[in-house]
C-alpha atoms as a PDB file:
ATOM      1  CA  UNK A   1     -19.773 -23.265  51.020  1.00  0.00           C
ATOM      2  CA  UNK A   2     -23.043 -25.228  52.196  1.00  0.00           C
ATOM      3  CA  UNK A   3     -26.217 -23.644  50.029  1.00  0.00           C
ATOM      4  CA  UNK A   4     -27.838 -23.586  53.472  1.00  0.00           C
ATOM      5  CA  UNK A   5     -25.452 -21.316  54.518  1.00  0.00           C
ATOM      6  CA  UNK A   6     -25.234 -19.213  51.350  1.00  0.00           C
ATOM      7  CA  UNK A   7     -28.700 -18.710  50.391  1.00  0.00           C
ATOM      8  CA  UNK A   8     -30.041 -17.417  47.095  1.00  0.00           C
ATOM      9  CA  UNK A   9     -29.759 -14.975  45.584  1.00  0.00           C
ATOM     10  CA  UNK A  10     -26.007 -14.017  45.948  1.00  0.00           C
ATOM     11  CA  UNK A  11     -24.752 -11.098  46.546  1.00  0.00           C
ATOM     12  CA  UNK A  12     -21.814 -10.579  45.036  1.00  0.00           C
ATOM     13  CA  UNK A  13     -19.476  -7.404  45.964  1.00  0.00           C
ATOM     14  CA  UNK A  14     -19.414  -5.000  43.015  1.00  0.00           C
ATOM     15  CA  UNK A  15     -15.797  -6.109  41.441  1.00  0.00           C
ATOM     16  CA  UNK A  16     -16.498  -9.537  41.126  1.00  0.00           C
ATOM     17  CA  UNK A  17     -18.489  -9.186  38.006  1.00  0.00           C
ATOM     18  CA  UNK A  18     -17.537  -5.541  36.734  1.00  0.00           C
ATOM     19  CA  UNK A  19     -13.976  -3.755  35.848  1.00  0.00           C
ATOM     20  CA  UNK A  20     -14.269  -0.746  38.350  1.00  0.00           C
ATOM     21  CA  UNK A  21     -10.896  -0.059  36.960  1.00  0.00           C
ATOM     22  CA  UNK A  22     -11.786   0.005  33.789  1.00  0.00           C
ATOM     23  CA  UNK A  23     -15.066   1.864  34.508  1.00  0.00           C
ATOM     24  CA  UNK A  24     -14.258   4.727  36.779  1.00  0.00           C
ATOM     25  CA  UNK A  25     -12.082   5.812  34.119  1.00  0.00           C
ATOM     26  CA  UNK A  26     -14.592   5.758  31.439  1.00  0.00           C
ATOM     27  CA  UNK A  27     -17.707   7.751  30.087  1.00  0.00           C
ATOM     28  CA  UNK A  28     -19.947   5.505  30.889  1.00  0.00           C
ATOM     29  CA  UNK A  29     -22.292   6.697  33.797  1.00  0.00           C
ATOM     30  CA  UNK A  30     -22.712   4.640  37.491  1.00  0.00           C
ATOM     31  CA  UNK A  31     -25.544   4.640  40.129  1.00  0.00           C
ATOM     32  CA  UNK A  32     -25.427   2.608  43.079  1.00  0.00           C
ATOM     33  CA  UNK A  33     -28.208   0.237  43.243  1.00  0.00           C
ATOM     34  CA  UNK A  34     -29.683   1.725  46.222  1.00  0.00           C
ATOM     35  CA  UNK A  35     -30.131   4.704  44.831  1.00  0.00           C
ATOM     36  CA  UNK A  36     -34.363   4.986  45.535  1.00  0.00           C
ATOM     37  CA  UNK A  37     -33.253   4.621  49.263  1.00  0.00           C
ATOM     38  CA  UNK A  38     -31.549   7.737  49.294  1.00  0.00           C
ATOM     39  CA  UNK A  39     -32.658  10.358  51.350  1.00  0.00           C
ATOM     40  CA  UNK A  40     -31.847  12.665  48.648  1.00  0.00           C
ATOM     41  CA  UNK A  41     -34.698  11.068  46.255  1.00  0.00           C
ATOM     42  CA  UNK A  42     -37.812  13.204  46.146  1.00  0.00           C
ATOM     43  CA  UNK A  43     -40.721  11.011  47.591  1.00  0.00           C
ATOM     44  CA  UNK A  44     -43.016  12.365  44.620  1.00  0.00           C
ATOM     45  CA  UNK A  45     -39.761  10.921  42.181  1.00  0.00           C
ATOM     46  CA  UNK A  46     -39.664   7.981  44.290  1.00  0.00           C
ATOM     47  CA  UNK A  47     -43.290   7.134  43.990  1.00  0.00           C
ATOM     48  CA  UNK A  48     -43.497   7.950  39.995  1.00  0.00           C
ATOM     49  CA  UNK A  49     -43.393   4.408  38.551  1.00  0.00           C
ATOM     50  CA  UNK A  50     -44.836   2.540  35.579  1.00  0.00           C
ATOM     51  CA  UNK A  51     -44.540  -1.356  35.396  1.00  0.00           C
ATOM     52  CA  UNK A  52     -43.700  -3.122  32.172  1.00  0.00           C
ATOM     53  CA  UNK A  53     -45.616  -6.372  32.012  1.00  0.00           C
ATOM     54  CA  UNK A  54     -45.547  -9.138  29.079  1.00  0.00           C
ATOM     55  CA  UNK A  55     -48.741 -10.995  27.369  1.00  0.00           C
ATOM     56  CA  UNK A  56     -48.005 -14.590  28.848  1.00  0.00           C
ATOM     57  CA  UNK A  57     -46.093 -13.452  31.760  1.00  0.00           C
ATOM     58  CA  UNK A  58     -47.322 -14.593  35.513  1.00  0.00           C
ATOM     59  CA  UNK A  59     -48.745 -12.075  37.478  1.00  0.00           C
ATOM     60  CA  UNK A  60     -47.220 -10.749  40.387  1.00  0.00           C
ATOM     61  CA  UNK A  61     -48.722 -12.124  43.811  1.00  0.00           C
ATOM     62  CA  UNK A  62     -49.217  -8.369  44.801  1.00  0.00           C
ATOM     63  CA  UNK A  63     -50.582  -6.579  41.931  1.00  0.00           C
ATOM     64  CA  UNK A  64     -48.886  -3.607  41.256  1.00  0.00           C
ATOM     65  CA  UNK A  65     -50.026  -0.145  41.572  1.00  0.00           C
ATOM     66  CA  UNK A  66     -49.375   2.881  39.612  1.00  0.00           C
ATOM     67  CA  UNK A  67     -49.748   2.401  36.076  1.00  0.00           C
ATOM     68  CA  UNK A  68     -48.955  -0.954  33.952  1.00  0.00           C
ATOM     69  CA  UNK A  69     -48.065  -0.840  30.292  1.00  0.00           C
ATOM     70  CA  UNK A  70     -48.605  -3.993  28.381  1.00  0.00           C
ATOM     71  CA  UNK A  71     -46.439  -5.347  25.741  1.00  0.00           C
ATOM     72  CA  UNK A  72     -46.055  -8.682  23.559  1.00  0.00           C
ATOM     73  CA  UNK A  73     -43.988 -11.827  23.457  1.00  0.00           C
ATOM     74  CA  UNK A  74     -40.729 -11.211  21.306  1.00  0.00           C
ATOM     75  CA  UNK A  75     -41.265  -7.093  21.756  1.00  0.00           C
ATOM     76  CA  UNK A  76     -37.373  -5.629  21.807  1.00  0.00           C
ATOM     77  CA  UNK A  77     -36.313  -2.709  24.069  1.00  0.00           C
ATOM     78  CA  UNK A  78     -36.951  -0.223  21.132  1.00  0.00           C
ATOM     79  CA  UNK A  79     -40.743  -1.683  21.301  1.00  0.00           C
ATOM     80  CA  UNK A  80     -41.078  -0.943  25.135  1.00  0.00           C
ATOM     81  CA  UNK A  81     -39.560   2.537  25.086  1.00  0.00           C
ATOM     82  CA  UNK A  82     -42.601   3.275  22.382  1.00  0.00           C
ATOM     83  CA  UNK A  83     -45.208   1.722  24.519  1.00  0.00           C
ATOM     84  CA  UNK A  84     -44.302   3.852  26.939  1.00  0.00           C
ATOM     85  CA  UNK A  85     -43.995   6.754  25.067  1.00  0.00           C
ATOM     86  CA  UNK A  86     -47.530   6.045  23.618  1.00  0.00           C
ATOM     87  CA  UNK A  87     -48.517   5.713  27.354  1.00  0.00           C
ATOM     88  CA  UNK A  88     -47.239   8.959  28.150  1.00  0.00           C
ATOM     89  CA  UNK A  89     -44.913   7.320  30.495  1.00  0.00           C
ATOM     90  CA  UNK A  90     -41.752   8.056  28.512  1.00  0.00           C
ATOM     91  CA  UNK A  91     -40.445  10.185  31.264  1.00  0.00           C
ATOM     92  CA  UNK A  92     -41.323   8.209  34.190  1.00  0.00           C
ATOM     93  CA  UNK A  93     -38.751   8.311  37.200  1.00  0.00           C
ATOM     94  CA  UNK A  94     -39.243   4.701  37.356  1.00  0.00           C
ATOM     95  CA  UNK A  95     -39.601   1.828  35.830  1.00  0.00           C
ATOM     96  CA  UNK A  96     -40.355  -1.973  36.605  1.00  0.00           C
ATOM     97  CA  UNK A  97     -39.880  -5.004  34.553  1.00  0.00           C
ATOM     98  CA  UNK A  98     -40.043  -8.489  36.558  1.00  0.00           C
ATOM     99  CA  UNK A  99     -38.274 -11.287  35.782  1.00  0.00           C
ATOM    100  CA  UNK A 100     -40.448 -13.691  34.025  1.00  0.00           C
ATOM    101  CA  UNK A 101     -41.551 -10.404  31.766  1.00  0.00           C
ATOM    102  CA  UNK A 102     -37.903  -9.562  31.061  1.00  0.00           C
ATOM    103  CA  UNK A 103     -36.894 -12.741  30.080  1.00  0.00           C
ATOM    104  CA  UNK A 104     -40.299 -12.776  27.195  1.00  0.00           C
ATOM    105  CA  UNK A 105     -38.669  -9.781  25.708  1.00  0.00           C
ATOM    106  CA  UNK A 106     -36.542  -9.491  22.407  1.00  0.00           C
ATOM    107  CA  UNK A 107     -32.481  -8.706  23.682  1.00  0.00           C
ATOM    108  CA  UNK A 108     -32.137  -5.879  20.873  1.00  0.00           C
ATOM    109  CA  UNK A 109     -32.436  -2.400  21.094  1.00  0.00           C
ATOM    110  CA  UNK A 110     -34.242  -2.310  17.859  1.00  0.00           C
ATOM    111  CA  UNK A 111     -30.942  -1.672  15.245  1.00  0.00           C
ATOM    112  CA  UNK A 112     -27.679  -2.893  14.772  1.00  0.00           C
ATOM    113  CA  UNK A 113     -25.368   0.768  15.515  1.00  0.00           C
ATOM    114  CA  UNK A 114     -27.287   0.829  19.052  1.00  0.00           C
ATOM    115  CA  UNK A 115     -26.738  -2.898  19.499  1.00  0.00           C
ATOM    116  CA  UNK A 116     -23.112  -2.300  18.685  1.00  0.00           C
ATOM    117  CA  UNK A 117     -22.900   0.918  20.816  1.00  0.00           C
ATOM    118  CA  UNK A 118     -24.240  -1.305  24.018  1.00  0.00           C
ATOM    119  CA  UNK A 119     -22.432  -3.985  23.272  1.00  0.00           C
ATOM    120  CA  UNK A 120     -18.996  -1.427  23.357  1.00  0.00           C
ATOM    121  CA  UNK A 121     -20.182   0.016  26.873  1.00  0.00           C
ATOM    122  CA  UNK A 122     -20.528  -3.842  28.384  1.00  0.00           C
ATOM    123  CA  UNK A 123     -16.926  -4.392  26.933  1.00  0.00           C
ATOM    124  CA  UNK A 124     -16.010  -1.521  28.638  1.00  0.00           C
ATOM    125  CA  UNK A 125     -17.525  -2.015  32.238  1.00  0.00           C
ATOM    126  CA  UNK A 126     -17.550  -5.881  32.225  1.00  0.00           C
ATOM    127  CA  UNK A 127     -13.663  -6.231  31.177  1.00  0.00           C
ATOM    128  CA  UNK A 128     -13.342  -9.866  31.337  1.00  0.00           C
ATOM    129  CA  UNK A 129     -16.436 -10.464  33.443  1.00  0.00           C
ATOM    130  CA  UNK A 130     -15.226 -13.985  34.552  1.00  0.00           C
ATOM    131  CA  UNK A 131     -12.740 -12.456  37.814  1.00  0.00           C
ATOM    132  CA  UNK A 132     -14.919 -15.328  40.141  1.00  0.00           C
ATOM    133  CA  UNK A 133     -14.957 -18.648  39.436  1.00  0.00           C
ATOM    134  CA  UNK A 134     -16.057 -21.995  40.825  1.00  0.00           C
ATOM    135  CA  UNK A 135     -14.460 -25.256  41.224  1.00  0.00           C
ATOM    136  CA  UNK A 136     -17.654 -28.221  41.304  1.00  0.00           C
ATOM    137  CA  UNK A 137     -17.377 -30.496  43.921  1.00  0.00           C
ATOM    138  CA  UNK A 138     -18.655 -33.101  41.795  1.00  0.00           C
ATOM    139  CA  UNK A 139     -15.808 -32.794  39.145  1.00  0.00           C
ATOM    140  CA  UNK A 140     -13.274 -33.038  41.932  1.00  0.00           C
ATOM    141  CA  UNK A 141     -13.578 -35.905  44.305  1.00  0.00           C
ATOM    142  CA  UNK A 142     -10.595 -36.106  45.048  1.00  0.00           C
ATOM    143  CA  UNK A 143     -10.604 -33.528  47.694  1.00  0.00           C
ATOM    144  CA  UNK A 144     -13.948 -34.921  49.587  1.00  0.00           C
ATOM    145  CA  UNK A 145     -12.104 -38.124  50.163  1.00  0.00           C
ATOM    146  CA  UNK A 146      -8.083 -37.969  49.305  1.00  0.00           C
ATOM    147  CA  UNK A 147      -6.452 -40.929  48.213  1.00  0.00           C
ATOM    148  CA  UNK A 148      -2.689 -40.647  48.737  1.00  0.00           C
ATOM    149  CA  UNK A 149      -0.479 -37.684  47.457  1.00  0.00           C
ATOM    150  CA  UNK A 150      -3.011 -35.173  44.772  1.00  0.00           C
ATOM    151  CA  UNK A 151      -1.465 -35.340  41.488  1.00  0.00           C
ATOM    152  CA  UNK A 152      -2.704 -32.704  39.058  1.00  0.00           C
ATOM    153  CA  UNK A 153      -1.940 -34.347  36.300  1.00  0.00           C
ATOM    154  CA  UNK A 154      -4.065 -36.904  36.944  1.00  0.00           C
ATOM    155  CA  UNK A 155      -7.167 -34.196  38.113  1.00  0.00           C
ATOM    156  CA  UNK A 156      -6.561 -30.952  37.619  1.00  0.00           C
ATOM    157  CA  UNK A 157      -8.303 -28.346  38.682  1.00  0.00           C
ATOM    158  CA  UNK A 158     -11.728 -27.575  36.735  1.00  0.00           C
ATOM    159  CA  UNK A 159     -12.959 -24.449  37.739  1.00  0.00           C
ATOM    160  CA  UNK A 160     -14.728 -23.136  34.535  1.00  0.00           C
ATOM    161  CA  UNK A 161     -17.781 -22.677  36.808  1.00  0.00           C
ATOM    162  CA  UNK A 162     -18.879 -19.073  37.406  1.00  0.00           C
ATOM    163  CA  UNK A 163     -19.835 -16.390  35.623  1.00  0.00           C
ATOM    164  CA  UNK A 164     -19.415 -15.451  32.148  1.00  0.00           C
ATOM    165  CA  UNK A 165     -19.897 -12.655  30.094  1.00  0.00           C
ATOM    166  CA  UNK A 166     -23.240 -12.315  28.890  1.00  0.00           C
ATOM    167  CA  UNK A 167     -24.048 -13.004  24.630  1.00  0.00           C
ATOM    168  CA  UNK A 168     -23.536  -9.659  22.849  1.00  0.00           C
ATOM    169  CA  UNK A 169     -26.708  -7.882  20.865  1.00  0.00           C
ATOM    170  CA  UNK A 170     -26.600  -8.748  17.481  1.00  0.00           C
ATOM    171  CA  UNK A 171     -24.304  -6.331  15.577  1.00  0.00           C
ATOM    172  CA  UNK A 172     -25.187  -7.550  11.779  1.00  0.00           C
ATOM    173  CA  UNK A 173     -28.868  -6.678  11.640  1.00  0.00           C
ATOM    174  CA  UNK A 174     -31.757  -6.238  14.004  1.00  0.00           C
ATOM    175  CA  UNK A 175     -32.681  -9.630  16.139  1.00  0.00           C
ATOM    176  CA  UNK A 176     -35.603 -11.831  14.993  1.00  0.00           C
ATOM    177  CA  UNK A 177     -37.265 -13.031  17.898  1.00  0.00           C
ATOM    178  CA  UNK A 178     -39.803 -15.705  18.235  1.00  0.00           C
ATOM    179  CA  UNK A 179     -43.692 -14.351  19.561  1.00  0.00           C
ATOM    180  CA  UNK A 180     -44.914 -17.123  21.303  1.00  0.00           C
ATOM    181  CA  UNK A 181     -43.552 -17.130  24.603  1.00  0.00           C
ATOM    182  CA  UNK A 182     -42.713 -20.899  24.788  1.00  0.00           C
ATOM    183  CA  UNK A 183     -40.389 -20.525  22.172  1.00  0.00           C
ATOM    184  CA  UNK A 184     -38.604 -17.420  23.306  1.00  0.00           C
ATOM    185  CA  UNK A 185     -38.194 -19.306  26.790  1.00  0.00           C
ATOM    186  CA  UNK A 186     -36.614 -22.811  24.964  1.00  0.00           C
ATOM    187  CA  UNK A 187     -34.092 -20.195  23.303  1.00  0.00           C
ATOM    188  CA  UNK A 188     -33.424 -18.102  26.420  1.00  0.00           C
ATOM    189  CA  UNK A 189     -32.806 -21.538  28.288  1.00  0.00           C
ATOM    190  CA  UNK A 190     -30.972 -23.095  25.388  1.00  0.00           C
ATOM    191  CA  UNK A 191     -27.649 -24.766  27.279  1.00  0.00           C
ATOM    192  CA  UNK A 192     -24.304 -23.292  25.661  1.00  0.00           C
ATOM    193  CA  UNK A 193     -21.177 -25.024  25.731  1.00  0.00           C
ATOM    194  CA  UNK A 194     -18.123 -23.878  26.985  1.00  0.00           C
ATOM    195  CA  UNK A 195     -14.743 -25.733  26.210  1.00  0.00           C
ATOM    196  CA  UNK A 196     -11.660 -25.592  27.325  1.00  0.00           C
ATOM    197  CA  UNK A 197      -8.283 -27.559  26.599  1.00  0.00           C
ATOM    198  CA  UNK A 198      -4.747 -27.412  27.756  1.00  0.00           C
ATOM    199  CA  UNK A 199      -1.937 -29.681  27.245  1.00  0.00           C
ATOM    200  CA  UNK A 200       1.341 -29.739  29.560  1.00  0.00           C
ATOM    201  CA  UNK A 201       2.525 -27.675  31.804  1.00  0.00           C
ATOM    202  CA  UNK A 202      -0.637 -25.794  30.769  1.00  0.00           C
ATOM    203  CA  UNK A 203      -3.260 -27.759  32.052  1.00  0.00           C
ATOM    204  CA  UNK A 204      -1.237 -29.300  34.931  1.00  0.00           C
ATOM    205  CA  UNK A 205       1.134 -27.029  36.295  1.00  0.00           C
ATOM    206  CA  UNK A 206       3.841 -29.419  35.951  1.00  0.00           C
ATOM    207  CA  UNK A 207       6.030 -29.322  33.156  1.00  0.00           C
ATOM    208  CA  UNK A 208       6.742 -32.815  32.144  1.00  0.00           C
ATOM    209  CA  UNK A 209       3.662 -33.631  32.049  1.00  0.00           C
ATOM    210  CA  UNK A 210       2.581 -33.804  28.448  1.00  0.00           C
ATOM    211  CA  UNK A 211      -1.558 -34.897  28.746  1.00  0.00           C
ATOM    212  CA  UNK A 212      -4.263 -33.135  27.186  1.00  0.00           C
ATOM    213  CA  UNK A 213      -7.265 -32.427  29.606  1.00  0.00           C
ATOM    214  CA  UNK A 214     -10.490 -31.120  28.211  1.00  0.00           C
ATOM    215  CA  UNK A 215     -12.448 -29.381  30.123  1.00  0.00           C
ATOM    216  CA  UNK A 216     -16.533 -28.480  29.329  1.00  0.00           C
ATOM    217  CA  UNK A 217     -19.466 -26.911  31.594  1.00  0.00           C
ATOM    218  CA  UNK A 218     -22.849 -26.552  30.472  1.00  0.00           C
ATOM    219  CA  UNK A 219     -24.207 -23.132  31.010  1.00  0.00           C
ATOM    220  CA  UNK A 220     -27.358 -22.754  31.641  1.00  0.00           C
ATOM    221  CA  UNK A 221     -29.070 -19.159  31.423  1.00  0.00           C
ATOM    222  CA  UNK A 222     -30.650 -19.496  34.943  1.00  0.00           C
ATOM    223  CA  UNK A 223     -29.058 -19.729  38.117  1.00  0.00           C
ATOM    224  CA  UNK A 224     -25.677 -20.520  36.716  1.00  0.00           C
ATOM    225  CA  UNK A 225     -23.913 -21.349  39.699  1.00  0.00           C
ATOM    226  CA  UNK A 226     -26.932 -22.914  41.775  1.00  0.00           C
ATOM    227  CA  UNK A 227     -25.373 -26.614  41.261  1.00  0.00           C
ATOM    228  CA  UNK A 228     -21.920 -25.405  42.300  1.00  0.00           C
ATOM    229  CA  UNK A 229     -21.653 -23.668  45.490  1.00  0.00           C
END
């Protein structure tokens, strides 16, 4: 699919990314994400919102209104549920974090048992988060201009494109975060690299053949997929 035909951002159906199966038969609580557009929302809930923004972070084009509580560069989750609690904003129907905050903010909920508890519930509604995948264009080009009968063996597929399941919180003590925002973003942004490698019948689908193939993407944090549609 063309990216001028498939503009950004995606959106994906539900079971692309998440286990339904796995979910509806859990504990773990769902809301549909259109859940302030329900008629069933009381306008004085719907209105009841407190923005989260971080020292560093852009401001938004429209400044927000309601009431805005400020936080720092390498602040975890634990941090911002105190700052709002110090606000008085601790019950607040809703709450807003952009983007370029979010990403400025420690991923821990301040201890290792709650890390380990969300990391459990992810597990549970993520399953193996990886049921879409991508094959890039640029790894294959084979199939934009064919050259005789495809042999697999000689280019099989690559589709490790896609999504993967995020990095788990950190289970073995509480994260240590950078506080200067340039640093927290060359971490966040850090590429990670993803192997794969089959041999035979494996990697090609055919069973006498007996290469290895090695497969590798390089995932970036951001707009994983932008390169590959």
């Amino acid at each position: 699919v063309k990216p001028d035909v498939h503009p950004m951002p995606f959106h994906c159906p539900f079971d692309h990314l998440y286990d339904l199966e796995k979910w509806v038969h859990s504990d773990v609580p769902m809301r549909e994400y259109s859940f302030l557009e329900n008629k069933r929302v009381n306008e004085r809930d719907r209105q009841d919102v407190v923005h989260l923004h971080v020292h560093g972070a852009p401001m938004e084009a429209s400044p927000p209104t309601g009431t805005t509580v400020m936080l720092h560069p390498g602040d975890d989750y634990a941090a911002a549920a105190r700052a709002l609690n110090t606000a008085g904003k601790q019950s607040a129907f809703v709450v807003k974090v952009h983007a370029r905050s979010l990403e400025l903010l420690c991923e821990s909920l301040g201890s290792a048992g709650a890390n380990k508890e969300f990391n459990g519930i992810m597990h549970t509604v993520l399953g193996v988060a990886e049921q879409i995948r991508y094959c890039d264009r640029k790894a294959h080009p084979w199939f934009d201009a064919p050259r005789g009968r495809y042999d697999p063996a000689k280019e099989p597929l690559n589709c490790t494109w896609g999504f993967h399941p995020p990095p788990p919180l950190p289970e073995s003590s509480s994260a240590v975060c950078p506080t200067k925002a340039e640093e927290l973003l060359a971490r966040r942004y850090q590429e990670v690299e993803r192997t794969w490698t089959g041999h035979g019948a494996s990697s090609s689908g055919f069973r006498g053949d007996k290469r290895t193939t090695v497969w590798s993407t390089m995932e970036r944090v951001r707009d994983l997929y932008r390169d590959y549609i």
